[in-house]
C-alpha atoms as a PDB file:
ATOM      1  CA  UNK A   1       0.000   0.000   0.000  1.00  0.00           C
ATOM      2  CA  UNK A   2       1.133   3.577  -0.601  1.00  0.00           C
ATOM      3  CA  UNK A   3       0.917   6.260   2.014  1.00  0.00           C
ATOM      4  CA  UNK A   4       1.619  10.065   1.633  1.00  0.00           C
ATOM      5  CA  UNK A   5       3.998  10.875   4.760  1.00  0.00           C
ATOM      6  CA  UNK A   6       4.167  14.256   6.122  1.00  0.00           C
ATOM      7  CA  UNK A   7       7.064  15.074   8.689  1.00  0.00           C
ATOM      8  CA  UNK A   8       7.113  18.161  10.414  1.00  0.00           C
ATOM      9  CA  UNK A   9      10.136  19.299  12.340  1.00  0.00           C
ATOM     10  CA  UNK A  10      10.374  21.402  15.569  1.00  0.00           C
ATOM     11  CA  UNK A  11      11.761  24.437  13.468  1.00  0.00           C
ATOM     12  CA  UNK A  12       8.163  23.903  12.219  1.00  0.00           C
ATOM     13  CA  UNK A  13       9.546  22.753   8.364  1.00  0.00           C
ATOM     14  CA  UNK A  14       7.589  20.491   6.475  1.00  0.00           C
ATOM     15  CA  UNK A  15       8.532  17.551   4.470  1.00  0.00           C
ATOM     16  CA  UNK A  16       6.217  15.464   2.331  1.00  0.00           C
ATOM     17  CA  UNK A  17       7.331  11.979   0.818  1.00  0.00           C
ATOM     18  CA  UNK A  18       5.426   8.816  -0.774  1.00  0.00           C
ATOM     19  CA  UNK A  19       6.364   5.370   0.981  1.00  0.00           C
ATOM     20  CA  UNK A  20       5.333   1.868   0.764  1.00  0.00           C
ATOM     21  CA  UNK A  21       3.651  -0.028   3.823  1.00  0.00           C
ATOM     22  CA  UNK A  22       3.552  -3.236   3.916  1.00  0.00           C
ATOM     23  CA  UNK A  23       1.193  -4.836   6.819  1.00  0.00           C
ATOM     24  CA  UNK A  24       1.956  -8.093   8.523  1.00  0.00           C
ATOM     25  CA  UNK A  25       0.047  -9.473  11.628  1.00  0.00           C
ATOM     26  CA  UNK A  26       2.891  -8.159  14.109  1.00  0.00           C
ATOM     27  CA  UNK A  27       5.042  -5.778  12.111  1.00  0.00           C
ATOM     28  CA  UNK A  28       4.619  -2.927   9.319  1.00  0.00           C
ATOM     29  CA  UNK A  29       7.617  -2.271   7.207  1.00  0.00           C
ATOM     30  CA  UNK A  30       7.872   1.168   5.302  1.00  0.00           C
ATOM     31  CA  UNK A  31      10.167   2.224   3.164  1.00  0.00           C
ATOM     32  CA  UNK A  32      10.078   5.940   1.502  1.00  0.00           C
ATOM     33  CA  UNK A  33       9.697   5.824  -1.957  1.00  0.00           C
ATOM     34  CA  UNK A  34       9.747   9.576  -3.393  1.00  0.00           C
ATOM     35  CA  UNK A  35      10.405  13.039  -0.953  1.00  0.00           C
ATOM     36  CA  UNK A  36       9.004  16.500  -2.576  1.00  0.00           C
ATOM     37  CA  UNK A  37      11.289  18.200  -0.974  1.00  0.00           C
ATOM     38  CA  UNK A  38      14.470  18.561   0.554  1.00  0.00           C
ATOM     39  CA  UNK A  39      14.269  19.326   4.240  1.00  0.00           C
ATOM     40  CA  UNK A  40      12.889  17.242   6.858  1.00  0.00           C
ATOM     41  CA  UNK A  41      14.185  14.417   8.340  1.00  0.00           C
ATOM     42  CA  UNK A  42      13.102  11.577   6.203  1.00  0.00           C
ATOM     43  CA  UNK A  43      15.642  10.028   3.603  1.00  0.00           C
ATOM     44  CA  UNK A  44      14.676   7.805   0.206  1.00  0.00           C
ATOM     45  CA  UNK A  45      15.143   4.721   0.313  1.00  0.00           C
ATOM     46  CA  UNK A  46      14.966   5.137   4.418  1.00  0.00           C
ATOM     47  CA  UNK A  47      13.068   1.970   5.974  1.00  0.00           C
ATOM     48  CA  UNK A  48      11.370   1.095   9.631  1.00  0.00           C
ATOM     49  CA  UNK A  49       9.923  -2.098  11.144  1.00  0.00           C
ATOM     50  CA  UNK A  50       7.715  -1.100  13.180  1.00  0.00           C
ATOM     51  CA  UNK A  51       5.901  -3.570  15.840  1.00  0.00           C
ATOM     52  CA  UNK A  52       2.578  -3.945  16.226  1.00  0.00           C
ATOM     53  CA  UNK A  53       2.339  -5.512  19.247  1.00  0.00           C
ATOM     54  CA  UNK A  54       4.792  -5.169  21.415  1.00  0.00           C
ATOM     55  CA  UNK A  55       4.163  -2.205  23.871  1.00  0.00           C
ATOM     56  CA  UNK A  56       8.174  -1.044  24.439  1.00  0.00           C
ATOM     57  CA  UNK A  57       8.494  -0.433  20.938  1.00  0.00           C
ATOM     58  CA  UNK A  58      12.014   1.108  19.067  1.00  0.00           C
ATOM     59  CA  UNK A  59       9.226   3.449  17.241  1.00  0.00           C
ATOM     60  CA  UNK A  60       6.478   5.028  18.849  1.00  0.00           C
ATOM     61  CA  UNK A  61       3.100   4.871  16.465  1.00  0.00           C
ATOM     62  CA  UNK A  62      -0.305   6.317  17.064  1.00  0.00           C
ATOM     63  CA  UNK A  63      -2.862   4.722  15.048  1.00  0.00           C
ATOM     64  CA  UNK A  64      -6.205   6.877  14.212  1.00  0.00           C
ATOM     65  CA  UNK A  65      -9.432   5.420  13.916  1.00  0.00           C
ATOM     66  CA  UNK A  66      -9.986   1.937  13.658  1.00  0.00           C
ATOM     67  CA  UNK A  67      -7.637   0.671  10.299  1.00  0.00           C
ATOM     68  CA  UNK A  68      -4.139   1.520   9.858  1.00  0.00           C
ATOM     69  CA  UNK A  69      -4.848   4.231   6.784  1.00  0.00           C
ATOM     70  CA  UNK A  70      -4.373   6.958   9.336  1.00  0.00           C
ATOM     71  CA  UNK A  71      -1.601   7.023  11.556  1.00  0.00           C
ATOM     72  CA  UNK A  72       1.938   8.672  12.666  1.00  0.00           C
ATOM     73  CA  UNK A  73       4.983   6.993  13.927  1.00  0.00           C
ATOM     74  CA  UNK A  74       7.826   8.574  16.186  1.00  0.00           C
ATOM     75  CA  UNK A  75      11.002   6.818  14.437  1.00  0.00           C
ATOM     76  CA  UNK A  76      13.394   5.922  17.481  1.00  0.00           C
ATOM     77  CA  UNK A  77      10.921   7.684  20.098  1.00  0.00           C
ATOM     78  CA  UNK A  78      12.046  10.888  18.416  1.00  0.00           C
ATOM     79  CA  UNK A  79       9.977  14.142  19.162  1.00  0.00           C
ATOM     80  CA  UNK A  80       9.874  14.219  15.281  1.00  0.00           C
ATOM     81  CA  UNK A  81       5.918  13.057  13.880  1.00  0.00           C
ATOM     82  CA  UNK A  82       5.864  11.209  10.702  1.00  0.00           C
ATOM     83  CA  UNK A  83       2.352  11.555   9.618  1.00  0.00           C
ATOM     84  CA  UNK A  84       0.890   8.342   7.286  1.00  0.00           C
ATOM     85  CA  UNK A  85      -2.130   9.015   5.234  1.00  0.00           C
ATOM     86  CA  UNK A  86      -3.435   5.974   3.037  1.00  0.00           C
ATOM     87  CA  UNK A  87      -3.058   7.126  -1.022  1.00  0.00           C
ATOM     88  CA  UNK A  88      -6.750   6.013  -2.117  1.00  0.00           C
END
């Protein structure tokens, strides 16, 4: 699935990127795919495995609603929110 990713640092600078999520029963594995633009913290070709169900987990990650097409992840329990929206 593809997910439009924005990341917004504490100096308040946006940074939008495309990445591809792959859902397992446990884990989610993303890897960015395209970035718009050049500041921000996320990388292409960057990638996280993310845990779904263990609760002292390497990346924090707030899931919206009741799916996973909404959600934002803290990579390494950074202050930094990576914001996942599902591409429809």
């Amino acid at each position: 699935m593809k997910y439009k990713c924005t990341c917004t640092s504490g100096g308040g600078t946006e940074q939008e990127s495309d990445w591809e999520v792959k859902i397992m029963p446990k884990t989610m594995k993303l890897k960015c795919v395209d970035i718009d633009t050049i500041w921000g913290s996320a990388e292409e070709d960057q990638e996280f495995t993310v845990s779904l169900c263990d609760k002292n987990r390497k990346h924090c990650l707030r899931i919206w609603g009741e799916d996973l097409s909404d959600f934002t992840l803290y990579p390494n329990q950074s202050g930094t929110p990576y914001h996942f929206e599902l591409i429809k």
